[in-house]
N, C-alpha and C. Protein backbone atom coordinates (compact mmCIF):
# COMPACT_ATOMS: atom_id res chain seq x y z
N UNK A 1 3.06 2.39 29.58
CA UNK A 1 3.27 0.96 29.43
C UNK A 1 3.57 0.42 30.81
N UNK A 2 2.76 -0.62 31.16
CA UNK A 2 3.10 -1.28 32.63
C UNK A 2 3.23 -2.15 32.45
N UNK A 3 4.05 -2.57 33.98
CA UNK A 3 4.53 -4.10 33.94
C UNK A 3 5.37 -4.79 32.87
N UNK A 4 5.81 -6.17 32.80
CA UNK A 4 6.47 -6.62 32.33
C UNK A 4 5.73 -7.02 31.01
N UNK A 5 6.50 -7.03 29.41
CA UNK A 5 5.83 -7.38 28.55
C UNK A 5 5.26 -8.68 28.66
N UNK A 6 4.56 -9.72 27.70
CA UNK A 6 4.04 -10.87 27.73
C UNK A 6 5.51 -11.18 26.45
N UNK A 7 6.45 -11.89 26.72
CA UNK A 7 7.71 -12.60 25.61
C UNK A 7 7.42 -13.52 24.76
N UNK A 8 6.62 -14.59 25.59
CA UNK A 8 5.47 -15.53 24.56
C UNK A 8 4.75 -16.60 25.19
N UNK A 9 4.32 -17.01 24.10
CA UNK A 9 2.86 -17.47 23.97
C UNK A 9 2.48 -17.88 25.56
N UNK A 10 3.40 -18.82 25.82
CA UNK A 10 3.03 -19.41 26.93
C UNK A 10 3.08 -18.93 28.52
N UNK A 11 3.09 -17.81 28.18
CA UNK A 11 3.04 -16.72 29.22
C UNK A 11 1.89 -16.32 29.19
N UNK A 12 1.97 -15.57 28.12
CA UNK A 12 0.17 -14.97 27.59
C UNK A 12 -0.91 -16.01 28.57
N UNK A 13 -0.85 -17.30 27.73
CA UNK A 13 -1.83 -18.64 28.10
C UNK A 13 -1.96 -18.10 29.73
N UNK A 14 -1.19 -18.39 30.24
CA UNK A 14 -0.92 -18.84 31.14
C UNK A 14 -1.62 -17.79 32.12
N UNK A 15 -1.61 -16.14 31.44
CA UNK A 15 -1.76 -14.97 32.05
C UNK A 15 -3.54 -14.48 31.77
N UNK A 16 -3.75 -15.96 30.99
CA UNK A 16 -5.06 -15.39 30.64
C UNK A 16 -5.27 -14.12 29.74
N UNK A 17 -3.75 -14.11 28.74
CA UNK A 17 -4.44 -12.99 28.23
C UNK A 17 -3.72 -12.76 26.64
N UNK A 18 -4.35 -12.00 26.01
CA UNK A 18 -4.14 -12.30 24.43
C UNK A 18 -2.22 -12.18 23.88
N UNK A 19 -2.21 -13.18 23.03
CA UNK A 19 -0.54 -12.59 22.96
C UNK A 19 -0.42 -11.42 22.13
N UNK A 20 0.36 -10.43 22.76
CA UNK A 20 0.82 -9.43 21.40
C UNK A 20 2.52 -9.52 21.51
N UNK A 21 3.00 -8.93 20.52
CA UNK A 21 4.93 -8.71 20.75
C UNK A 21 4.59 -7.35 21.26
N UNK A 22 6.40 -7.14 22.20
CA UNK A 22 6.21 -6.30 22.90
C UNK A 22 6.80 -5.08 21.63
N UNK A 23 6.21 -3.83 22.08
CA UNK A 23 6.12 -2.65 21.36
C UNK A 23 7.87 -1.60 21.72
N UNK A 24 8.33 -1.32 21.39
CA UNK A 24 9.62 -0.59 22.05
C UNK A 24 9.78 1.00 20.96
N UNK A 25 9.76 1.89 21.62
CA UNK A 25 9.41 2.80 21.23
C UNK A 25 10.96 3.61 20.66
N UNK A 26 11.13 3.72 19.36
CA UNK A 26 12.36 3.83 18.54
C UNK A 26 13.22 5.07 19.47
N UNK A 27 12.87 5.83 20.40
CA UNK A 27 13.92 7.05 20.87
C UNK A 27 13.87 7.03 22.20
N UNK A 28 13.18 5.55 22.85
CA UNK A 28 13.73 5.39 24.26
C UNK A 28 14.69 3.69 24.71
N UNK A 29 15.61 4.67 24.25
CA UNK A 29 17.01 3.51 24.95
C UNK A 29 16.83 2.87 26.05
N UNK A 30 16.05 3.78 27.04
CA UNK A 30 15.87 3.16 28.31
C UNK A 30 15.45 1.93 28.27
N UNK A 31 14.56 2.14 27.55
CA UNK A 31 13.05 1.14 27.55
C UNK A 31 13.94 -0.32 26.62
N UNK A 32 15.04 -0.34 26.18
CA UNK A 32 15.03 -0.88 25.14
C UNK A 32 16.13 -2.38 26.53
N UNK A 33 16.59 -1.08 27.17
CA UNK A 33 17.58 -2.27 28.35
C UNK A 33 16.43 -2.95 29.11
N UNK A 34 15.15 -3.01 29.29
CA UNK A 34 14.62 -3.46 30.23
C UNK A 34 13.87 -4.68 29.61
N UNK A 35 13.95 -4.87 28.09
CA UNK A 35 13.44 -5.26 27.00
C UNK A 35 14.26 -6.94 27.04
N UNK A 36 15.75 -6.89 27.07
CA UNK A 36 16.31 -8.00 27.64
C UNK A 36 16.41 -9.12 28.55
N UNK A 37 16.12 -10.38 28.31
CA UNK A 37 16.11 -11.30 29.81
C UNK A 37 17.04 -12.05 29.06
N UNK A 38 17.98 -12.65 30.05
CA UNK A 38 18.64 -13.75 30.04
C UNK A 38 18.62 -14.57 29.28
N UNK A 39 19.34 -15.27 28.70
CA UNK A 39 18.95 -16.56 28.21
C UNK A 39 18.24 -16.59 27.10
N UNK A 40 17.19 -15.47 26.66
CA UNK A 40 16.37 -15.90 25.98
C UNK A 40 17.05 -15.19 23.90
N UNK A 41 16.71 -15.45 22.87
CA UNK A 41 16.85 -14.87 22.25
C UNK A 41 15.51 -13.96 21.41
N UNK A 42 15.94 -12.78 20.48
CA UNK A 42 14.79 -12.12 19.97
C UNK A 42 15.11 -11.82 18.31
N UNK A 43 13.31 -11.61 18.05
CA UNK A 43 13.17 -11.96 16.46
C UNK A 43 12.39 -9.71 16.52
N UNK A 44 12.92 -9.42 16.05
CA UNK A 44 12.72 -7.85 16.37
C UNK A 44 12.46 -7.00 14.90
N UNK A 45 10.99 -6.21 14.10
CA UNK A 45 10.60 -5.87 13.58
C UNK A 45 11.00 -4.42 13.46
N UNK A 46 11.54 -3.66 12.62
CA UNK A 46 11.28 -2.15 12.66
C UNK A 46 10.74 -1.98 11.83
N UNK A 47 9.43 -1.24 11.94
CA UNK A 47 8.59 -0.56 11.16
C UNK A 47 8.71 1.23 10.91
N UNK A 48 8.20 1.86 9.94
CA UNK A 48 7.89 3.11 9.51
C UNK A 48 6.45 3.25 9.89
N UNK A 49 5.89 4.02 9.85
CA UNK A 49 4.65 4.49 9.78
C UNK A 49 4.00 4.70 8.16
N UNK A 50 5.11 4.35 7.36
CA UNK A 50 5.10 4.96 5.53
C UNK A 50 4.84 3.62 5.03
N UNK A 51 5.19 2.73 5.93
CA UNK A 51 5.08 1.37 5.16
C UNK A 51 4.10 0.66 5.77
N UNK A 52 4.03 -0.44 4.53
CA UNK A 52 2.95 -1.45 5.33
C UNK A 52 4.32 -2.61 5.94
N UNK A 53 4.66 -2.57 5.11
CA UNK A 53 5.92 -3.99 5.85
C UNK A 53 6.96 -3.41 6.60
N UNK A 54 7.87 -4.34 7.27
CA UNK A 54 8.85 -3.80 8.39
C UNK A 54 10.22 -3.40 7.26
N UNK A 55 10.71 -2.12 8.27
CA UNK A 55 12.00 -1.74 7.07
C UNK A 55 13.10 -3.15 7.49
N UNK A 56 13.35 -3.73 8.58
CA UNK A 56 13.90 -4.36 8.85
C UNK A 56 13.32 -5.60 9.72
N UNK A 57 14.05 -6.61 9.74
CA UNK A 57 13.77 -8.11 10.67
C UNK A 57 15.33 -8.51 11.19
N UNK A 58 15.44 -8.86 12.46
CA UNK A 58 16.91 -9.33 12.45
C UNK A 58 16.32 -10.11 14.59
N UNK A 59 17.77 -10.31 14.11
CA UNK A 59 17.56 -11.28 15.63
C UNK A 59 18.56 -10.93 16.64
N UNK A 60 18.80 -11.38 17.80
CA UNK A 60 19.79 -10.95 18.74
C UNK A 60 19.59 -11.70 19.93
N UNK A 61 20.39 -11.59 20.44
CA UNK A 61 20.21 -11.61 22.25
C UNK A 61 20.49 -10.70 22.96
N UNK A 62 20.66 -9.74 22.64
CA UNK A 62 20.62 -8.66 23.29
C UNK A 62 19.88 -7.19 22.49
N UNK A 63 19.08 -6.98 22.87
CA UNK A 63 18.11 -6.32 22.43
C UNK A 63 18.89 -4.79 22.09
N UNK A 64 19.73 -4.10 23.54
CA UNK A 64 19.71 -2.46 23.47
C UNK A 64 20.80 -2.66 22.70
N UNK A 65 22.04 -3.86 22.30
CA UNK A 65 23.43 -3.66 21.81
C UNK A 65 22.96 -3.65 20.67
N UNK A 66 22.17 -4.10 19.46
CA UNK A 66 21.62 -4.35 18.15
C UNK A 66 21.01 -2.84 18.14
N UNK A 67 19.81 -2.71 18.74
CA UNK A 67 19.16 -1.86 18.44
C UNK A 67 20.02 -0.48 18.03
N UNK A 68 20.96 -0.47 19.14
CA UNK A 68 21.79 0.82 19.27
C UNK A 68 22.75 0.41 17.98
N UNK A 69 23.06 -0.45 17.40
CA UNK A 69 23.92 -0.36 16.06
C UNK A 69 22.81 -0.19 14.88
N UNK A 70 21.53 -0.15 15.22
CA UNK A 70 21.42 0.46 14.04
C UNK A 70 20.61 1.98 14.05
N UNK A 71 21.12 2.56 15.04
CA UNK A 71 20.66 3.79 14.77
C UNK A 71 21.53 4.07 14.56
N UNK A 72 22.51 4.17 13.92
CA UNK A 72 23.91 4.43 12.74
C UNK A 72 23.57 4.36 11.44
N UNK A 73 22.46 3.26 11.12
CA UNK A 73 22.14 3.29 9.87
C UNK A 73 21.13 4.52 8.92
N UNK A 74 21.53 4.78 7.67
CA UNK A 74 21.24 5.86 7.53
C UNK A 74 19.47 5.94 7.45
N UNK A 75 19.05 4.69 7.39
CA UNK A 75 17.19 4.66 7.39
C UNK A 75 16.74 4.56 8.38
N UNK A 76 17.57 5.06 9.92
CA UNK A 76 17.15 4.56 11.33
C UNK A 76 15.65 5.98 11.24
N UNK A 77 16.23 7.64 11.11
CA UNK A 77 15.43 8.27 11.12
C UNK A 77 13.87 8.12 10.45
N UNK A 78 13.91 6.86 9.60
CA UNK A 78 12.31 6.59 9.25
C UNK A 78 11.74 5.50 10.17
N UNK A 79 12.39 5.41 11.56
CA UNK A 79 11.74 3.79 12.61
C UNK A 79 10.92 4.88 13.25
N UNK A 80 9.90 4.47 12.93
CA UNK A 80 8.33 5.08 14.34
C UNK A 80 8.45 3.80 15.12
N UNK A 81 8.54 2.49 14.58
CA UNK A 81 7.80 1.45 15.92
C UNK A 81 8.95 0.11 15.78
N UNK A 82 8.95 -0.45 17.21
CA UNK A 82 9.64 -1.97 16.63
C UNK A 82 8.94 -2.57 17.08
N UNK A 83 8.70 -4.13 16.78
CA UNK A 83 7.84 -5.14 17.74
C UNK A 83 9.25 -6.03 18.49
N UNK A 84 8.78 -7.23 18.88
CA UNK A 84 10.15 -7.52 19.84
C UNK A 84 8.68 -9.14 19.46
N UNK A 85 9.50 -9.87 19.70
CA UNK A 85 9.32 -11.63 20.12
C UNK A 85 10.55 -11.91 20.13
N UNK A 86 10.45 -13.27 21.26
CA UNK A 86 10.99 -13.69 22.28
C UNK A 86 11.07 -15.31 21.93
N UNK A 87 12.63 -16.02 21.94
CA UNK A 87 12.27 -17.49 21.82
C UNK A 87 13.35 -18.49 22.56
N UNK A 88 13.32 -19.50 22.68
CA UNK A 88 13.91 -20.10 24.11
C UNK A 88 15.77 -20.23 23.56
N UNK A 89 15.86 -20.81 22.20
CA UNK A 89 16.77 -21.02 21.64
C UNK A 89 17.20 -20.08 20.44
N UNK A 90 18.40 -19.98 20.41
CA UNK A 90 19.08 -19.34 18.85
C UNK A 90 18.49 -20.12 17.35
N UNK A 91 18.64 -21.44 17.60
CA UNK A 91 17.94 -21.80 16.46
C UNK A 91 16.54 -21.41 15.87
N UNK A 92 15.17 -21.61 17.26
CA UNK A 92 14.40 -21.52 16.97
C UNK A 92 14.00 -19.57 16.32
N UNK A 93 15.01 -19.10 16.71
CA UNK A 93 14.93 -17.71 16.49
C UNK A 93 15.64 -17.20 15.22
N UNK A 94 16.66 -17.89 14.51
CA UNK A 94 17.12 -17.71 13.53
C UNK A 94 15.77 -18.08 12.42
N UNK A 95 15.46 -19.35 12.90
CA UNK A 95 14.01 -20.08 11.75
C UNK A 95 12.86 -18.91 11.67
N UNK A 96 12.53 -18.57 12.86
CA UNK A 96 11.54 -16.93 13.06
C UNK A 96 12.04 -16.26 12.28
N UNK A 97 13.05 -15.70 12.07
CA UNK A 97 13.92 -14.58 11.42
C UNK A 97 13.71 -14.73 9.91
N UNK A 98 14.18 -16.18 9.85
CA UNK A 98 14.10 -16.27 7.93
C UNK A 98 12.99 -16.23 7.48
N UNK A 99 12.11 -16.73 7.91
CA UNK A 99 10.64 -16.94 7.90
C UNK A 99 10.06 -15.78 7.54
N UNK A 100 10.15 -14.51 8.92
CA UNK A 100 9.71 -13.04 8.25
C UNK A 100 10.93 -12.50 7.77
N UNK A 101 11.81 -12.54 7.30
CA UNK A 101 12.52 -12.06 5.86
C UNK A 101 11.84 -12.54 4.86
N UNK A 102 11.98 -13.73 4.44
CA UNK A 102 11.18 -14.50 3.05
C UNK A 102 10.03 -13.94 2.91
N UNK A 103 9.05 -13.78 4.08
CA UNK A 103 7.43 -13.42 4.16
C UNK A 103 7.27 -11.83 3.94
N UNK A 104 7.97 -10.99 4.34
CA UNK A 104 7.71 -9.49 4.52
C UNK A 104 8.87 -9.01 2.97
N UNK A 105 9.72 -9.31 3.20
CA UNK A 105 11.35 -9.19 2.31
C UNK A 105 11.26 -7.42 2.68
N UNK A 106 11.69 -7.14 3.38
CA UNK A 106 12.04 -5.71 4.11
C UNK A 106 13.17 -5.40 3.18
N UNK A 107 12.70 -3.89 2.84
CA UNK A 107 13.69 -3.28 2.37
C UNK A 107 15.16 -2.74 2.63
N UNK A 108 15.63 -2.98 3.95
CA UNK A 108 16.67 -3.14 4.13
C UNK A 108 17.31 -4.08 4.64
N UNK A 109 16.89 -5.06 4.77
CA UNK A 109 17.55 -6.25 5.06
C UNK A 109 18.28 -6.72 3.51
N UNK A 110 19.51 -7.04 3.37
CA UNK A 110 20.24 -7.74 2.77
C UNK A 110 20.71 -9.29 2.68
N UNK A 111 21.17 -9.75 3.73
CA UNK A 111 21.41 -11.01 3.84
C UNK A 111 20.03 -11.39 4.50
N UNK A 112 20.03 -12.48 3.09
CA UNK A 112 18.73 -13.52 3.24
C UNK A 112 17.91 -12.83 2.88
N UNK A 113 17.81 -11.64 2.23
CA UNK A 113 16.33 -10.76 1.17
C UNK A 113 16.79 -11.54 0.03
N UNK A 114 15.72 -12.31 -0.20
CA UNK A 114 15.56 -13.24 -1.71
C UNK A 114 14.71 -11.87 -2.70
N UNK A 115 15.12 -10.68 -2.44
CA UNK A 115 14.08 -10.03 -3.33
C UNK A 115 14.30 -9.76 -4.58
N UNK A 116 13.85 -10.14 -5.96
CA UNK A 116 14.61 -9.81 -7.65
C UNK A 116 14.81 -8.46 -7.85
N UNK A 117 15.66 -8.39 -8.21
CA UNK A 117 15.86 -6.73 -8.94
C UNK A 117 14.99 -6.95 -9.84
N UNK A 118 14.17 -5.94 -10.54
CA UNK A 118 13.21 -5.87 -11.73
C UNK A 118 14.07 -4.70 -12.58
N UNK A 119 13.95 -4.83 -13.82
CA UNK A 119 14.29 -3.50 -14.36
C UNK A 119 13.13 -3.29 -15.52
N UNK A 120 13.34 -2.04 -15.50
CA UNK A 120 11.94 -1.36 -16.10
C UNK A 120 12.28 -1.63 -18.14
């Protein structure tokens, strides 16, 4: 992985080049401090490789202090991948956040999973 990720859109534009979120690879911490800028806040995906949807969605401003609280959790050993987006304000990043909770409803997210219990 080189260089600095693309954080958003208007970088991409700007770079001439397609947007993707940046990729952070679940067992390098390193990678996860360099993942942080200033100022900005993040809307951050963990995926399995078992699933189609993310086990989790949550937000932060600080990328390695979050990340590192949840490899405590007992479903951290099923994260193969996270994505990472990037947004100028807390608000606009909380609205990102609910948005893919409501849209994905990840199985471990709790607060703000609108998901029904069904019983058989």
């Amino acid at each position: 992985m080189g260089g600095k990720p693309f954080f958003c859109q208007e970088l991409a534009d700007a770079g001439d080049q397609p947007y993707m979120p940046e990729f952070l690879d679940p067992n390098d911490r390193d990678g996860w401090k360099w993942a942080n800028v200033d100022g900005l806040w993040f809307t951050y995906l963990i995926f399995s490789a078992r699933c189609q949807t993310p086990l989790y969605v949550g937000r932060t401003n600080n990328i390695y202090r979050r990340l590192s609280q949840h490899t405590r959790r007992v479903w951290w050993p099923l994260v193969d991948n996270i994505t990472v987006d990037s947004h100028e304000s807390a608000e606009e990043c909380a609205a990102d956040e609910a948005f893919r909770i409501n849209f994905y409803r990840p199985m471990f997210n709790i607060a703000g999973n609108r998901r029904e219990a069904t019983r058989s």
